[in-house]
C-alpha atoms as a PDB file:
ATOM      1  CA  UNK A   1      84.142  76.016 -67.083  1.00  0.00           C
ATOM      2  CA  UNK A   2      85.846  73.306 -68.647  1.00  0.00           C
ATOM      3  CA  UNK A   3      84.468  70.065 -69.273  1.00  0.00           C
ATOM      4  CA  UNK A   4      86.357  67.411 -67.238  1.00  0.00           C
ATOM      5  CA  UNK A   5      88.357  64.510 -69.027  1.00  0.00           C
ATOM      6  CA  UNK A   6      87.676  60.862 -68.118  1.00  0.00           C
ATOM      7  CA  UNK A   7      90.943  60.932 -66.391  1.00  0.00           C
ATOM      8  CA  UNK A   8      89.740  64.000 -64.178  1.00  0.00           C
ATOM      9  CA  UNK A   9      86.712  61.662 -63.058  1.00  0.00           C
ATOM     10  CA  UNK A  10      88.718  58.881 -62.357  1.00  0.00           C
ATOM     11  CA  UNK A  11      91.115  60.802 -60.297  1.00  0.00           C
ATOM     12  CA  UNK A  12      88.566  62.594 -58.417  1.00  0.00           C
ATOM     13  CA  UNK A  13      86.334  59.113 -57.330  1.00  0.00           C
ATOM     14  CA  UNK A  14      86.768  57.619 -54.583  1.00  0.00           C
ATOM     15  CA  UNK A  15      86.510  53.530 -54.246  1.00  0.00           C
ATOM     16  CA  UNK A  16      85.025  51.468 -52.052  1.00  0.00           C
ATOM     17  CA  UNK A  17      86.293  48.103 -51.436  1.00  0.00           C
ATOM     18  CA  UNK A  18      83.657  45.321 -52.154  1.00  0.00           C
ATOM     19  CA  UNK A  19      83.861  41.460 -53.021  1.00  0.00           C
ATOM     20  CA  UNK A  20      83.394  42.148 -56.742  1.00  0.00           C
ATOM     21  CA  UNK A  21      85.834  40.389 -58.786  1.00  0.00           C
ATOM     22  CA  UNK A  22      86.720  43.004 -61.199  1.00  0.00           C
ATOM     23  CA  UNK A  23      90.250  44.530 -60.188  1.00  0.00           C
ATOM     24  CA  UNK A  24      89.870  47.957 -58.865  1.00  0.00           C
ATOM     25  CA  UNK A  25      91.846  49.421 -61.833  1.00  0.00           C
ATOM     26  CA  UNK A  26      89.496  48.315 -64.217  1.00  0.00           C
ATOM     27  CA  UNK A  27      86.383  49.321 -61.765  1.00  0.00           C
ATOM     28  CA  UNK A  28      87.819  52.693 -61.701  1.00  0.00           C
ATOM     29  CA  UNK A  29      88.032  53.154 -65.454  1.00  0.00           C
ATOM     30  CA  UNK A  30      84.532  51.547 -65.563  1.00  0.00           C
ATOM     31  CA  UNK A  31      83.148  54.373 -62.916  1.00  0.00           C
ATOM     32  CA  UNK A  32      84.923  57.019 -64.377  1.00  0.00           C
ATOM     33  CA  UNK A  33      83.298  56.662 -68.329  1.00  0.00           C
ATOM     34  CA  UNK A  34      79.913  55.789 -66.398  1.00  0.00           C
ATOM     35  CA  UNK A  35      79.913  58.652 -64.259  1.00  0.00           C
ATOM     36  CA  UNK A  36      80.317  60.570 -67.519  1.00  0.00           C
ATOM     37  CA  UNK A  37      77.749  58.790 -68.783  1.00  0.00           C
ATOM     38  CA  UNK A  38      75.284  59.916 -65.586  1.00  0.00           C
ATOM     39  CA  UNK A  39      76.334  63.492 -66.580  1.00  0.00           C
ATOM     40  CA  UNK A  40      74.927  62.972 -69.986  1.00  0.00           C
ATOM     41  CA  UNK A  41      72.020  61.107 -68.439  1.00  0.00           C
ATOM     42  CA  UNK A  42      70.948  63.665 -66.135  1.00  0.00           C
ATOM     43  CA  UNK A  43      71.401  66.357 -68.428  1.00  0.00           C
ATOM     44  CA  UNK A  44      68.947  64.476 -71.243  1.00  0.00           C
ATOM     45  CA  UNK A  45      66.498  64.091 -68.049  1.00  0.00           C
ATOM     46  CA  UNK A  46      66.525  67.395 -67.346  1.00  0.00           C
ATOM     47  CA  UNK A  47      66.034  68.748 -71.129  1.00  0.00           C
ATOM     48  CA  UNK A  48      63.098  66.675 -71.574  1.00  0.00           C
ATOM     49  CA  UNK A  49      61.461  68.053 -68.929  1.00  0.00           C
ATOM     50  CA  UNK A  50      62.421  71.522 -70.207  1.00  0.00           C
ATOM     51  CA  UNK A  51      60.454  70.369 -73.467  1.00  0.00           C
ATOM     52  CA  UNK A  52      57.642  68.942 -71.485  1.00  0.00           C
ATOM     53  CA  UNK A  53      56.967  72.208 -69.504  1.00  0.00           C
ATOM     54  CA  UNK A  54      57.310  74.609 -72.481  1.00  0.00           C
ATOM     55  CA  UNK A  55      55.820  72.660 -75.453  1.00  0.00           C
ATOM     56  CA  UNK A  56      52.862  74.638 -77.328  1.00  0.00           C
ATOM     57  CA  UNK A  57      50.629  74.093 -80.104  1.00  0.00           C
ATOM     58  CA  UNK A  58      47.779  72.008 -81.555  1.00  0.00           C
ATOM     59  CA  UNK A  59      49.866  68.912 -80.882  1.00  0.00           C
ATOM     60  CA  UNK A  60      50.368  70.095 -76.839  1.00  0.00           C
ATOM     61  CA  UNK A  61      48.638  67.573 -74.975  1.00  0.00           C
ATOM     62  CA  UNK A  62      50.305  64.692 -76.984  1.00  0.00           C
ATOM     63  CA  UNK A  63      53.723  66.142 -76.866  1.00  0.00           C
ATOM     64  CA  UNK A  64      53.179  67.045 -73.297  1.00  0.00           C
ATOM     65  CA  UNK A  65      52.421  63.554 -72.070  1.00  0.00           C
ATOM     66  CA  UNK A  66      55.293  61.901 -74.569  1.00  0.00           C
ATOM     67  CA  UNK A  67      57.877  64.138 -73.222  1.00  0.00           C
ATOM     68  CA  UNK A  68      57.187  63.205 -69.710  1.00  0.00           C
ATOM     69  CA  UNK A  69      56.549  59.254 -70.349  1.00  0.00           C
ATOM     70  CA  UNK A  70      60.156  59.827 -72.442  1.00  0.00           C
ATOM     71  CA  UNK A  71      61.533  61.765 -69.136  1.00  0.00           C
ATOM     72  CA  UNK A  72      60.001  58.797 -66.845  1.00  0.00           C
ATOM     73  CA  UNK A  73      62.383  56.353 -68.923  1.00  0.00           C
ATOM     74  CA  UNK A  74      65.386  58.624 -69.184  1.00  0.00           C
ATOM     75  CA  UNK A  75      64.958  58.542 -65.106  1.00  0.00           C
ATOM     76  CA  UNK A  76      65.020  54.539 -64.875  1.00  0.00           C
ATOM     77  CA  UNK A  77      68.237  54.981 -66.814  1.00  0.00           C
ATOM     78  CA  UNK A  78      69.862  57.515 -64.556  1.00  0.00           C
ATOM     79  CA  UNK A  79      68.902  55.293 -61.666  1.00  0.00           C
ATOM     80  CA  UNK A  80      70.644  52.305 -63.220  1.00  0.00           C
ATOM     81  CA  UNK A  81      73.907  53.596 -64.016  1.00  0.00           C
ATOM     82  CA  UNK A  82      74.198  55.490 -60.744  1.00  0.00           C
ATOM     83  CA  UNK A  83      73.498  52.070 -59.124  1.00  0.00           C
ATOM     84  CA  UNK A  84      75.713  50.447 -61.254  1.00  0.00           C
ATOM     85  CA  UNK A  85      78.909  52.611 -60.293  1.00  0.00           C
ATOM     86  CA  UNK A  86      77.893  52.074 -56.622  1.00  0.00           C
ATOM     87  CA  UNK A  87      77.598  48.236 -57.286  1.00  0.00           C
ATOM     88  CA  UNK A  88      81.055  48.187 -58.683  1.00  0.00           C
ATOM     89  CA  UNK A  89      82.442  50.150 -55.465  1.00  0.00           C
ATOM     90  CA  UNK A  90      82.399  53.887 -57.117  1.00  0.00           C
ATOM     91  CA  UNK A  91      80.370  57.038 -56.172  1.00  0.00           C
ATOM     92  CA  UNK A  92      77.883  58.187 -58.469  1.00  0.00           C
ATOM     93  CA  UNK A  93      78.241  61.799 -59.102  1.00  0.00           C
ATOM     94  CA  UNK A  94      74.636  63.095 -60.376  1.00  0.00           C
ATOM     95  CA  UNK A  95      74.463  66.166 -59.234  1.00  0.00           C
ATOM     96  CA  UNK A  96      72.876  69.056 -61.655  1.00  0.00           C
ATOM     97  CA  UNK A  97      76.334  71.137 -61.213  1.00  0.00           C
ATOM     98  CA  UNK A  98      78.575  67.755 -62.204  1.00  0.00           C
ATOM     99  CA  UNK A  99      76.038  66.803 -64.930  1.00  0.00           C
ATOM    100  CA  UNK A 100      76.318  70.202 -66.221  1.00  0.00           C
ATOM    101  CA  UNK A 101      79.992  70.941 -66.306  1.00  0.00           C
ATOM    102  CA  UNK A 102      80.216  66.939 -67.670  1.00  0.00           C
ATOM    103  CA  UNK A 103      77.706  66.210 -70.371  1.00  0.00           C
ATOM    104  CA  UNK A 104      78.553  65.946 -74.031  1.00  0.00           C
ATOM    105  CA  UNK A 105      74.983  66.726 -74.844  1.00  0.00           C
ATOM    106  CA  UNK A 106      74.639  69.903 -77.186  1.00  0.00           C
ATOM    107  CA  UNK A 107      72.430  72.747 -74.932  1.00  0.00           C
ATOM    108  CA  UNK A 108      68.852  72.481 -74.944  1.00  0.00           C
ATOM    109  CA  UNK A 109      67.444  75.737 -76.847  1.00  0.00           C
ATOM    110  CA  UNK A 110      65.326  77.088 -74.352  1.00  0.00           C
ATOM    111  CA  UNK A 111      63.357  79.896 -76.676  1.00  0.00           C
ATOM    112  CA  UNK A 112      61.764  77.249 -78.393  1.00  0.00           C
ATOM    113  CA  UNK A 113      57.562  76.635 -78.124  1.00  0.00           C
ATOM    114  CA  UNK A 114      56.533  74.872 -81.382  1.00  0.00           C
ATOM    115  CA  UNK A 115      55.596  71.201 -80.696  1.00  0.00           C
ATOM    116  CA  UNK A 116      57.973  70.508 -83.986  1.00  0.00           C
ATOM    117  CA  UNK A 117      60.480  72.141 -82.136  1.00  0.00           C
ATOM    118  CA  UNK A 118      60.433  70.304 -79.646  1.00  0.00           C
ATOM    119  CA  UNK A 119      60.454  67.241 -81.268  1.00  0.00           C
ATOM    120  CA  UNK A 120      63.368  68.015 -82.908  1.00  0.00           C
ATOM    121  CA  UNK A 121      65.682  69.298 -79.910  1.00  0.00           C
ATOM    122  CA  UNK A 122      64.490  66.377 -77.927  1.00  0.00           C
ATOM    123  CA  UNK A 123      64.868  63.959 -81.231  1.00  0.00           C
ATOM    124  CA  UNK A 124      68.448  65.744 -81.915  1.00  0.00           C
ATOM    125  CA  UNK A 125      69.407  64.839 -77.929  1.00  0.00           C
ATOM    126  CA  UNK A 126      68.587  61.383 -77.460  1.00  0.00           C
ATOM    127  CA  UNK A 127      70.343  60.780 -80.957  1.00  0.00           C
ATOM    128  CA  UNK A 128      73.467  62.120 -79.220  1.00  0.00           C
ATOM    129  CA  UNK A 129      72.754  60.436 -76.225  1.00  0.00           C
ATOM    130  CA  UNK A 130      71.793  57.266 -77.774  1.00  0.00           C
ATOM    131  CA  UNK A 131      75.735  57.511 -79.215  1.00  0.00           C
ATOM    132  CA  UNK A 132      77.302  57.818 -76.260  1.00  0.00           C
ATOM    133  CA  UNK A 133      75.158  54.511 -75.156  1.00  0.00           C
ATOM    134  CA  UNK A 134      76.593  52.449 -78.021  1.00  0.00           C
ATOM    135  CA  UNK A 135      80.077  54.063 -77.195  1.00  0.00           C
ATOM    136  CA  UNK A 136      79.879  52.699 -73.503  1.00  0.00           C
ATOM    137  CA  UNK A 137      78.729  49.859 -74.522  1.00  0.00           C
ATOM    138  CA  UNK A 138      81.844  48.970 -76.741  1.00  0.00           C
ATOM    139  CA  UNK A 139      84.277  50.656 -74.086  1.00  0.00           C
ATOM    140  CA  UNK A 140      82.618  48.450 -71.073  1.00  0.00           C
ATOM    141  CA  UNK A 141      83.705  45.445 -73.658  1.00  0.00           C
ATOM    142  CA  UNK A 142      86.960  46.235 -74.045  1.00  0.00           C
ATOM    143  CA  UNK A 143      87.057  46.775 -69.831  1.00  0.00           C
ATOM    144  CA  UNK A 144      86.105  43.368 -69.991  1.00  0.00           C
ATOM    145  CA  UNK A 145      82.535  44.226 -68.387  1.00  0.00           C
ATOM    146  CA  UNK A 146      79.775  42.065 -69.960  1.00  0.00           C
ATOM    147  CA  UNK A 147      77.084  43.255 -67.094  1.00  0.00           C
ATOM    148  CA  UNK A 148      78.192  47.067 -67.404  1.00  0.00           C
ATOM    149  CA  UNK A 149      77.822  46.543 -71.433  1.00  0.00           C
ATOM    150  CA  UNK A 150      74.562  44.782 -71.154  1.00  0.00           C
ATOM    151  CA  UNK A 151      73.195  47.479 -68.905  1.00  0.00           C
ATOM    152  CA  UNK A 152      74.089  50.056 -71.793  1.00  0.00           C
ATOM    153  CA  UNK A 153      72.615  47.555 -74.254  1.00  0.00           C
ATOM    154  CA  UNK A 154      69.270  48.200 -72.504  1.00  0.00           C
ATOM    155  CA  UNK A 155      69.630  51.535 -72.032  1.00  0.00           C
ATOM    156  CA  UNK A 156      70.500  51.882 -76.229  1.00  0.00           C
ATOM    157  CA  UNK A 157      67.313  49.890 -76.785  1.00  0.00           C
ATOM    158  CA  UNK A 158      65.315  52.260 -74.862  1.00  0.00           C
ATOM    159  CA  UNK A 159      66.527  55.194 -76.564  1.00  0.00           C
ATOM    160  CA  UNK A 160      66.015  53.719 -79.596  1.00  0.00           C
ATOM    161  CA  UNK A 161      62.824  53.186 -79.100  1.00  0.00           C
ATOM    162  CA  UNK A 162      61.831  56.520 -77.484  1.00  0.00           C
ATOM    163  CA  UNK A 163      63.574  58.277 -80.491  1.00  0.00           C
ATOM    164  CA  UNK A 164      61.511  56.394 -82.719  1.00  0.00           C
ATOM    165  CA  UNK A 165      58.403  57.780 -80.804  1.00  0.00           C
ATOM    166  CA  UNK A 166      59.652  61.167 -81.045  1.00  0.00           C
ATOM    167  CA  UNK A 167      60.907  61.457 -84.976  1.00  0.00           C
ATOM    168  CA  UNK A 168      57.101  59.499 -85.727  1.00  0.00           C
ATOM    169  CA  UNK A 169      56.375  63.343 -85.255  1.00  0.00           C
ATOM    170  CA  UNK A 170      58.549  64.750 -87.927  1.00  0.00           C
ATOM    171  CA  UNK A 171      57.979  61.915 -90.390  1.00  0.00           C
ATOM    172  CA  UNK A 172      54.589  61.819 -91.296  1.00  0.00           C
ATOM    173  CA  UNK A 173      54.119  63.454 -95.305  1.00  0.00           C
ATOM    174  CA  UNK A 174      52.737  66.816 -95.707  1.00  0.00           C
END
């Protein structure tokens, strides 16, 4: 199945009317890239728990309990971009069949055990989806949508940061 454009989002959400300011144009476009977004979100959600259920090796428990503290983060984010398409009169579409026909993220290898593995599928993902943050954040900009690129800005900063956690693992000298 094809992955759908941002146009083929945009055409297929439906608007609500509400008091915010933004014209509805603009809102669209916003909903549209962020529902994207979601897709990507949910996807990254659901690989880390892949990792978090099939990690093995003498760094397991460690890995284990990153992977799901990573995965508890990666759900605050999915939470605040659905909320944030609803808030600007849009319908977030998180479903695991849209997120999975939608997400730009490369396919989680799902033969993998080593705890270095692991770390670098999940490492490799929440570089790609730490892109797409910075991405949306510029686009939301350029839509004119300071809260919309602020609420990427923290979601960036998170990744960051949870990346940083997870490369720690391939970084240390042998």
């Amino acid at each position: 199945m094809p992955r759908s454009s941002q146009a083929d989002v945009a055409e297929a959400s439906k608007m609500y009317e509400t008091e915010n300011d933004l014209p509805e144009k603009r809102r669209a476009k916003l909903n549209a890239l962020m529902n994207l977004r979601l897709a990507s979100a949910v996807d990254l959600q659901t690989q880390l728990k892949q990792a978090h259920w099939n990690v093995k090796g003498p760094s397991f428990i460690g890995l284990h309990e990153l992977f799901d503290q990573v995965d508890e983060a990666v759900e605050n984010y999915v939470d605040m971009i659905a909320e944030r398409i609803v808030q600007l009169g849009g319908v977030a579409e998180g479903t695991a069949r849209v997120a999975a026909a939608r997400s730009r993220l490369p396919e989680y290898p799902l033969t993998i055990a080593d705890g270095l593995d692991h770390v670098a599928a999940v490492a490799h993902a929440l570089g790609c989806f730490g892109h797409e943050a910075r991405e949306t954040i510029n686009e939301a900009g350029m839509l004119q949508d300071a809260d919309t690129a602020d609420l990427f800005t923290e979601v960036s900063r998170g990744i960051d940061k949870w990346l940083w956690f997870i490369e720690a693992h391939q970084q240390a000298p042998k």
